[in-house]
N, C-alpha and C. Protein backbone atom coordinates (compact mmCIF):
# COMPACT_ATOMS: atom_id res chain seq x y z
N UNK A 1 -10.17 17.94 6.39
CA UNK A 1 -10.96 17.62 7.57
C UNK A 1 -12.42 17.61 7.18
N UNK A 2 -13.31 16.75 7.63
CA UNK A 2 -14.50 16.63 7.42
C UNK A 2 -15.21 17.44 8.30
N UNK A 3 -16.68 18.16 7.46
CA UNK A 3 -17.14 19.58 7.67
C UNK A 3 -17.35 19.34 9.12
N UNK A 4 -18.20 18.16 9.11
CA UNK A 4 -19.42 17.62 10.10
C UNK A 4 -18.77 17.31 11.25
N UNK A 5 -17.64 16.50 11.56
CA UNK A 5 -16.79 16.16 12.66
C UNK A 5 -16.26 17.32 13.43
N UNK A 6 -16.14 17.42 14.57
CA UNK A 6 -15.51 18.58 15.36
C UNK A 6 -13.83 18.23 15.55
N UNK A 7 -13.33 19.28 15.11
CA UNK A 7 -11.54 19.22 15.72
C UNK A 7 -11.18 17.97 17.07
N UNK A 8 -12.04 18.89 17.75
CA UNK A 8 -11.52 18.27 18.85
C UNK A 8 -11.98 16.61 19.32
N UNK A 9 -13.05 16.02 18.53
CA UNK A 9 -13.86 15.20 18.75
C UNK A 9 -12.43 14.26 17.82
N UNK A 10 -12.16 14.66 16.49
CA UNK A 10 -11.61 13.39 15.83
C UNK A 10 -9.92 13.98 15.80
N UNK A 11 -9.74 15.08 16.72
CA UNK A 11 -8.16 14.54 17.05
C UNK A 11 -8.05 13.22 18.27
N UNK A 12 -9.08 13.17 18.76
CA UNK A 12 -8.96 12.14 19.84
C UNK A 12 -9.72 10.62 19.37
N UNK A 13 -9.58 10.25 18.16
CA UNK A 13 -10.42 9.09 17.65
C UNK A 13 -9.04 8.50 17.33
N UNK A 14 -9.26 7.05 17.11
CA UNK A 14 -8.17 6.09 16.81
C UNK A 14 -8.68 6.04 15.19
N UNK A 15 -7.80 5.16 14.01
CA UNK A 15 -8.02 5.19 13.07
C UNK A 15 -8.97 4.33 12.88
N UNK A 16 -9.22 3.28 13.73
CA UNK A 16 -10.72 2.44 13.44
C UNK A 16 -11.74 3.01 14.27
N UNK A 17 -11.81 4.06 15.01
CA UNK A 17 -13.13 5.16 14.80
C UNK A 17 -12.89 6.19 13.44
N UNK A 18 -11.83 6.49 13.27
CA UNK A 18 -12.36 7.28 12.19
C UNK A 18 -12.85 6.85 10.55
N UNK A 19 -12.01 5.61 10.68
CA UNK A 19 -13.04 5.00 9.48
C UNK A 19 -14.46 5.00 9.29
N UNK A 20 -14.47 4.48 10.40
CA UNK A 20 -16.06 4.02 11.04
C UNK A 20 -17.12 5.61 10.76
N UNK A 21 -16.55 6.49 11.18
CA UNK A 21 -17.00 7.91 11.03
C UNK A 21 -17.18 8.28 9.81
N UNK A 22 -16.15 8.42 8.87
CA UNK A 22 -16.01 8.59 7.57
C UNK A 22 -17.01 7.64 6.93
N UNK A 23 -17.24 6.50 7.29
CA UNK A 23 -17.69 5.34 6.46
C UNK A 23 -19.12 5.98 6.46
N UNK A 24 -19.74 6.28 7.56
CA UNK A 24 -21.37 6.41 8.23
C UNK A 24 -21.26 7.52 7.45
N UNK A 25 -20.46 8.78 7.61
CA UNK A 25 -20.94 10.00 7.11
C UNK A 25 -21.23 9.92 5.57
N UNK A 26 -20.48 9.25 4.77
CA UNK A 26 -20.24 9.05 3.69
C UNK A 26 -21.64 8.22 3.21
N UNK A 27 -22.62 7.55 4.51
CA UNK A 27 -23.49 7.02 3.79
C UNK A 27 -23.40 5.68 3.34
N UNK A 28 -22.21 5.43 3.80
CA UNK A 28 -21.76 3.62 3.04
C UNK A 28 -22.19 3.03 4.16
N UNK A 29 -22.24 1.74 3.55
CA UNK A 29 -22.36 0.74 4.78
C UNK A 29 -21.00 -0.07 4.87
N UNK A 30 -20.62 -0.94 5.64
CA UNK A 30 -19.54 -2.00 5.30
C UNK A 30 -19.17 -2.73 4.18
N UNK A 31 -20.49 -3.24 3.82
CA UNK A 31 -20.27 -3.82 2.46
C UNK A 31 -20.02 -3.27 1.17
N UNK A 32 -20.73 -1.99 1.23
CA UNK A 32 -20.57 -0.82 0.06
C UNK A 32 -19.02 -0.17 0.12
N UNK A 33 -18.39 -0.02 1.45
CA UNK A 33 -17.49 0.42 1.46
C UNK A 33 -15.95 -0.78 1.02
N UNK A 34 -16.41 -1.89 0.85
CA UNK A 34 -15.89 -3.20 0.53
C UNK A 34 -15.78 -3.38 -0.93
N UNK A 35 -16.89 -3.08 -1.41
CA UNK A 35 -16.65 -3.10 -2.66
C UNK A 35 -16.14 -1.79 -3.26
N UNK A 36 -16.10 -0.65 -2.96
CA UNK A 36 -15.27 0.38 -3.56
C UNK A 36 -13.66 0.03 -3.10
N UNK A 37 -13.53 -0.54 -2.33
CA UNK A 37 -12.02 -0.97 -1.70
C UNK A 37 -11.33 -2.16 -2.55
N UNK A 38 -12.68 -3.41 -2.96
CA UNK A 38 -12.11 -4.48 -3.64
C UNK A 38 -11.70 -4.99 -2.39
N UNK A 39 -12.42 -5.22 -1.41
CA UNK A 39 -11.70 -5.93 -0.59
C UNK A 39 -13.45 -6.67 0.04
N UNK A 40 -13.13 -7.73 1.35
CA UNK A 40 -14.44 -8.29 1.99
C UNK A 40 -14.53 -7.63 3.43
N UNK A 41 -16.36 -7.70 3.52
CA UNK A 41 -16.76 -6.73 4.09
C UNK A 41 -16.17 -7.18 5.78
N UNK A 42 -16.28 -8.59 5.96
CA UNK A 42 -14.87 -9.10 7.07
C UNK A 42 -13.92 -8.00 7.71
N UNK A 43 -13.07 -7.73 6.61
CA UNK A 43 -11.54 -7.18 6.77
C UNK A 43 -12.59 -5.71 7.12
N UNK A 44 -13.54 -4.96 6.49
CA UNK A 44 -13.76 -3.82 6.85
C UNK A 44 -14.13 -3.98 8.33
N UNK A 45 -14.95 -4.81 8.63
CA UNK A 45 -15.22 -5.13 9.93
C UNK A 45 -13.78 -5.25 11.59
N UNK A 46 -13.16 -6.04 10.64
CA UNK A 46 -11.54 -6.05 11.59
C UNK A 46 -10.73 -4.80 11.31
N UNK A 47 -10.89 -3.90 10.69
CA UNK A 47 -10.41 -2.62 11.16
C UNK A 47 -11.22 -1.65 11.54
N UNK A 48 -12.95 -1.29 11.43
CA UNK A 48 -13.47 -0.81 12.41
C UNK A 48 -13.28 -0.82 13.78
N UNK A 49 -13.16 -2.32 13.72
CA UNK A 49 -13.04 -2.68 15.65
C UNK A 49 -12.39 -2.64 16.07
N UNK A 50 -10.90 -2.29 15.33
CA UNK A 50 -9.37 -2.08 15.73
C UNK A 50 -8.95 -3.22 16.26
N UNK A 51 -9.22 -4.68 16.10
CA UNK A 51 -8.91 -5.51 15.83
C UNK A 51 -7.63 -5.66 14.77
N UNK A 52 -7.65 -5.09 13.34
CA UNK A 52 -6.62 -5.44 12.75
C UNK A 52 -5.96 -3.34 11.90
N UNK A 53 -5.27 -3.98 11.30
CA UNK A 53 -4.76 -2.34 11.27
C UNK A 53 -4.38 -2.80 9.26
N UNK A 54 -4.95 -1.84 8.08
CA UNK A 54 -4.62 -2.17 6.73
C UNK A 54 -3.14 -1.77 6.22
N UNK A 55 -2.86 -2.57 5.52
CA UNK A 55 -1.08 -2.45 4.95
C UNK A 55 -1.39 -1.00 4.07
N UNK A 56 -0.39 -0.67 3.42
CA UNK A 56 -0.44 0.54 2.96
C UNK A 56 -1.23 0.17 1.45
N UNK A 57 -0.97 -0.25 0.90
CA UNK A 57 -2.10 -0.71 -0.25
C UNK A 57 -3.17 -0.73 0.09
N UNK A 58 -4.06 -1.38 1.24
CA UNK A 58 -5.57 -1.07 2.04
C UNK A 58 -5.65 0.04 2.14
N UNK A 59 -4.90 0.60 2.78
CA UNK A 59 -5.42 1.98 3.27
C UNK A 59 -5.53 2.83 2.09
N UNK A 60 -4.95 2.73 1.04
CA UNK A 60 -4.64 3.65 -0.27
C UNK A 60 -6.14 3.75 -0.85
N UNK A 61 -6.83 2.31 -0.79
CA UNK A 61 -8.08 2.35 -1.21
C UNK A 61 -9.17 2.48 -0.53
N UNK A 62 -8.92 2.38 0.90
CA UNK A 62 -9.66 2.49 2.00
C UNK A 62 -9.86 4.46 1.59
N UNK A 63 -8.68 5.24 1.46
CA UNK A 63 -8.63 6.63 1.04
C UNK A 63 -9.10 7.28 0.23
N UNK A 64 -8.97 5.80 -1.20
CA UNK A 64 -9.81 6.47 -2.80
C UNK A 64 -11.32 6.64 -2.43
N UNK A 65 -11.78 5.20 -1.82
CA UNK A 65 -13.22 4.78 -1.97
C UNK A 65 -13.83 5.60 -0.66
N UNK A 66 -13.03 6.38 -0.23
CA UNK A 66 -13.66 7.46 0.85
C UNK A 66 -13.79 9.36 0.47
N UNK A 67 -12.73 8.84 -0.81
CA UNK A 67 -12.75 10.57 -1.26
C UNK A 67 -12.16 11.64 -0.26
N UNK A 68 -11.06 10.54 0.40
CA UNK A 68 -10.10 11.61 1.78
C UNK A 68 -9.00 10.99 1.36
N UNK A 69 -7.83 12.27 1.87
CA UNK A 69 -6.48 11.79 2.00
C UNK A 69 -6.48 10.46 3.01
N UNK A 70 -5.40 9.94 2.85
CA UNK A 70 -4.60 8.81 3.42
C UNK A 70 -4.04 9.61 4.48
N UNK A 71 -3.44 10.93 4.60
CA UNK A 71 -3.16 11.40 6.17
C UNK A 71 -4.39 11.67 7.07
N UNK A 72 -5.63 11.82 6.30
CA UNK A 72 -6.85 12.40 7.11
C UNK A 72 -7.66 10.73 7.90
N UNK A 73 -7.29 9.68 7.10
CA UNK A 73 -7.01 8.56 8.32
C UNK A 73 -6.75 8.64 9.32
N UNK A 74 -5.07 8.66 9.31
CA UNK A 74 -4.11 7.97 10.17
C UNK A 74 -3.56 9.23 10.89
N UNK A 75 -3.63 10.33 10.34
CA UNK A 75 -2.66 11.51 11.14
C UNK A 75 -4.20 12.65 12.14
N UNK A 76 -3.62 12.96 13.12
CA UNK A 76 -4.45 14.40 13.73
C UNK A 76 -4.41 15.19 12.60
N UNK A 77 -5.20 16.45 12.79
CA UNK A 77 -5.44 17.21 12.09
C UNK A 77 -4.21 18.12 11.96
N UNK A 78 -3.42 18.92 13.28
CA UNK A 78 -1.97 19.45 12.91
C UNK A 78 -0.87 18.61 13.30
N UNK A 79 -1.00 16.78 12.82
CA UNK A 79 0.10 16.03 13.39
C UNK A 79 1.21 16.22 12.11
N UNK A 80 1.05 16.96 11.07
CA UNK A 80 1.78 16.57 10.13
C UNK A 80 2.11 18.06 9.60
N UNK A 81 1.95 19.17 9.65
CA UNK A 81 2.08 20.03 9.43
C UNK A 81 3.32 21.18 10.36
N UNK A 82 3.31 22.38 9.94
CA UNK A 82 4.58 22.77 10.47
C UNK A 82 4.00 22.94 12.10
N UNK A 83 4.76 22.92 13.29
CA UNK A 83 4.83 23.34 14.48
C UNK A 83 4.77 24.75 14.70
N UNK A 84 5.06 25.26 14.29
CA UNK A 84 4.85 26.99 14.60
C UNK A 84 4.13 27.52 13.71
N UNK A 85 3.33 28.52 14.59
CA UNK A 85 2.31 29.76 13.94
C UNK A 85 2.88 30.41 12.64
N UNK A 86 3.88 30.82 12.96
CA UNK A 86 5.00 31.81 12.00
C UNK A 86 4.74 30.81 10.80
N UNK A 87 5.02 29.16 10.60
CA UNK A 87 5.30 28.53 9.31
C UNK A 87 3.83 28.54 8.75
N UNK A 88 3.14 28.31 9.60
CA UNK A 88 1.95 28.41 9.19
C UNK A 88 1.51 28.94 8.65
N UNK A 89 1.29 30.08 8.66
CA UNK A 89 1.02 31.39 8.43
C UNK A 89 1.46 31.63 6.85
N UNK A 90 2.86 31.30 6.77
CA UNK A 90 3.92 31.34 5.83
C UNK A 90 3.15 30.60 4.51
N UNK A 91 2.55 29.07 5.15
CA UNK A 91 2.53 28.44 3.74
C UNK A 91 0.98 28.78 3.59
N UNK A 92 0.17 29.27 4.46
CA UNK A 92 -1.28 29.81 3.93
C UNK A 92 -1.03 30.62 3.14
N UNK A 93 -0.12 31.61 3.50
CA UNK A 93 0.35 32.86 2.38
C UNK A 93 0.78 31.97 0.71
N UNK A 94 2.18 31.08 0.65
CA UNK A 94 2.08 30.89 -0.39
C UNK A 94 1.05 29.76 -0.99
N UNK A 95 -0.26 29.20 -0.54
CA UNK A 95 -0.95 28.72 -0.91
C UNK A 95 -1.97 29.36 -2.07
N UNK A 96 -1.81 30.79 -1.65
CA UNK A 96 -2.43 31.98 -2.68
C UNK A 96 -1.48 32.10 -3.91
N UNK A 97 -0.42 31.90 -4.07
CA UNK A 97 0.29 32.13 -5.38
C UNK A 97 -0.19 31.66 -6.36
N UNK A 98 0.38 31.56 -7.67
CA UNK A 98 0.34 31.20 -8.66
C UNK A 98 1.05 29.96 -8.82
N UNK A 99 0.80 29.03 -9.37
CA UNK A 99 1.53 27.74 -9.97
C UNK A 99 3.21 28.09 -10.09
N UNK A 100 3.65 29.18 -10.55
CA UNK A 100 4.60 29.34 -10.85
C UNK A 100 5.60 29.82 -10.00
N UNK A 101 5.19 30.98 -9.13
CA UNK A 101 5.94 31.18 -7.74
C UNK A 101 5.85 29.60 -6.92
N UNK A 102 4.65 29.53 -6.41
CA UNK A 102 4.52 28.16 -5.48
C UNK A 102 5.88 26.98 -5.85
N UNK A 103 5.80 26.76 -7.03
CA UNK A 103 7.45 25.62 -7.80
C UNK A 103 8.71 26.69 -7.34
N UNK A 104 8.85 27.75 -7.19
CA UNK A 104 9.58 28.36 -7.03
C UNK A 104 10.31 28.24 -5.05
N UNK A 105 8.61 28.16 -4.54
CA UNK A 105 8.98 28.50 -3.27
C UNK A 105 9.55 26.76 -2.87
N UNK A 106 9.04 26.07 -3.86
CA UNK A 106 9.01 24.50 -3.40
C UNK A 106 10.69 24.07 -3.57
N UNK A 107 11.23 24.91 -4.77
CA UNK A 107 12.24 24.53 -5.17
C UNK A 107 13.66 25.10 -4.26
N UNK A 108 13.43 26.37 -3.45
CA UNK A 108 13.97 27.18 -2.24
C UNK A 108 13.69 26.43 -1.54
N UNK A 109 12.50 25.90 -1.09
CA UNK A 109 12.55 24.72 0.68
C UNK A 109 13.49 23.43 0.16
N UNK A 110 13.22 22.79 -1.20
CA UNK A 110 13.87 21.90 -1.14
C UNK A 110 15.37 22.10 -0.85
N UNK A 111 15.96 22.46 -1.19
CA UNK A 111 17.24 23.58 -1.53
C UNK A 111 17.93 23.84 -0.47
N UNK A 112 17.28 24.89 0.56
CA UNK A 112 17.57 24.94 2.25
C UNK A 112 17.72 23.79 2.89
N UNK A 113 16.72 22.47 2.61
CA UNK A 113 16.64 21.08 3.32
C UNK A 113 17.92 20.39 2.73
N UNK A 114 18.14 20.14 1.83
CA UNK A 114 19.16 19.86 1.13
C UNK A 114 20.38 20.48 1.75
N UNK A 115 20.86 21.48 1.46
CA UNK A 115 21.85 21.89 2.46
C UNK A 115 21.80 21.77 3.80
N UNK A 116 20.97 22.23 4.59
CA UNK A 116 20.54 21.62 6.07
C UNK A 116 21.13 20.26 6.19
N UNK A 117 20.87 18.77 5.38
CA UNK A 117 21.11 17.62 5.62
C UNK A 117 22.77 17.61 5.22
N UNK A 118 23.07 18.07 3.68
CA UNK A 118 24.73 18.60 4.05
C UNK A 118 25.34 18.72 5.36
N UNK A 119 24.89 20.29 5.81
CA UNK A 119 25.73 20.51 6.91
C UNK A 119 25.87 19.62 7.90
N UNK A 120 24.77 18.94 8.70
CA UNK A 120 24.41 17.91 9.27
C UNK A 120 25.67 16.62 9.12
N UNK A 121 25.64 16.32 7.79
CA UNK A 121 26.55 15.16 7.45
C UNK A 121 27.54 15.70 7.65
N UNK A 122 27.92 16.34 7.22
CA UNK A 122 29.20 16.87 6.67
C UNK A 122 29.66 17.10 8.41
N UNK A 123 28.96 17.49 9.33
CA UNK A 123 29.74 17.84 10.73
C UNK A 123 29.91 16.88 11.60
N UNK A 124 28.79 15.58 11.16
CA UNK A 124 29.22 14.22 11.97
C UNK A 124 30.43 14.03 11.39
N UNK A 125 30.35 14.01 9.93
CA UNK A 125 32.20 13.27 9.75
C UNK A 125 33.02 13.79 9.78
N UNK A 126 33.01 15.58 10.27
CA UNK A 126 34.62 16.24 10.74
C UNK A 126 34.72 15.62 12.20
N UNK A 127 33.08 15.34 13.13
CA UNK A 127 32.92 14.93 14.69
C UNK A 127 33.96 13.29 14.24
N UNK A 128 33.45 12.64 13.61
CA UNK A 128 33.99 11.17 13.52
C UNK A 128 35.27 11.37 13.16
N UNK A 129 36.00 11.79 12.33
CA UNK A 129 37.76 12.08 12.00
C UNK A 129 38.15 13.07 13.58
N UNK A 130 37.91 13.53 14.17
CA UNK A 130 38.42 14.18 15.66
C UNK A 130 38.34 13.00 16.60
N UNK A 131 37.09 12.30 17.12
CA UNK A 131 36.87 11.10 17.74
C UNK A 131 38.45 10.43 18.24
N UNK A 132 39.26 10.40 18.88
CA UNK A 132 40.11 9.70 19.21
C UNK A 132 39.96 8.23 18.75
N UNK A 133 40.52 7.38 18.75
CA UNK A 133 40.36 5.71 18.55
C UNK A 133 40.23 5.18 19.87
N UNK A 134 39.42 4.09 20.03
CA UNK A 134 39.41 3.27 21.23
C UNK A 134 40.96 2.92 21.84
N UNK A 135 41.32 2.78 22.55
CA UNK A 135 42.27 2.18 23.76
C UNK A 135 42.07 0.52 23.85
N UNK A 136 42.97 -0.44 23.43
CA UNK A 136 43.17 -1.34 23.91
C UNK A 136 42.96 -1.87 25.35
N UNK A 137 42.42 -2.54 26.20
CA UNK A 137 42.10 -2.96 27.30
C UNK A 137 43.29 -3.87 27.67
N UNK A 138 44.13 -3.54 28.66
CA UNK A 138 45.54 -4.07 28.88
C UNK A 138 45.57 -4.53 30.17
């Protein structure tokens, strides 16, 4: 999140204000921000005005030549992160680890998710083999 912007000011901005924001704070102009993109200062213009919206390749460089993530575009500030305090909390904690726990904790979430999507499958298709068969219309 950018220092200068308030929470509450750029959870409520569309992504062609927050370009526009990013762009000014950053000091660029349109055209400057065109040429770090490789793109014309036009197209920067049609997504300021929310006129047009960039494919994912635009935006990738729209992200480099801004020195921000690609979610700090397009996502709110907690649109992408866990929903509860408790997880939260959780991954600030392992954000302090070491390189080596952190692969550890990454390799346990993957792991749980992984089984999670198992069980998941695995109970639609005992639900689909119980399912009776359709009835002929007579």
């Amino acid at each position: 999140m950018t220092a200068s912007i308030s929470t509450q000011i750029w959870c409520s901005m569309t992504f062609a204000q927050r370009l526009h924001a990013l762009r000014k704070e950053r000091g660029l102009t349109q055209k400057a921000l065109a040429e770090l993109c490789g793109t014309h200062t036009t197209q920067i213009q049609r997504y300021e005005s929310g006129e047009t919206q960039p494919n994912l390749d635009a935006l990738r460089k729209l992200a480099l030549g801004l020195h921000v993530s690609a979610d700090l575009l397009v996502f709110d500030e907690d649109e992408r992160g866990p929903d509860t305090s408790d997880l939260k909390l959780a991954f600030e904690a392992v954000s302090d680890f070491d390189d080596e726990d952190r692969e550890m904790v990454k390799k346990l979430i993957i792991g749980l998710i992984l089984q999670h999507q198992n069980k998941k499958l695995t109970a639609g298709l005992r639900d689909e083999t119980r399912t009776p068969p359709a009835r002929a219309a007579g």
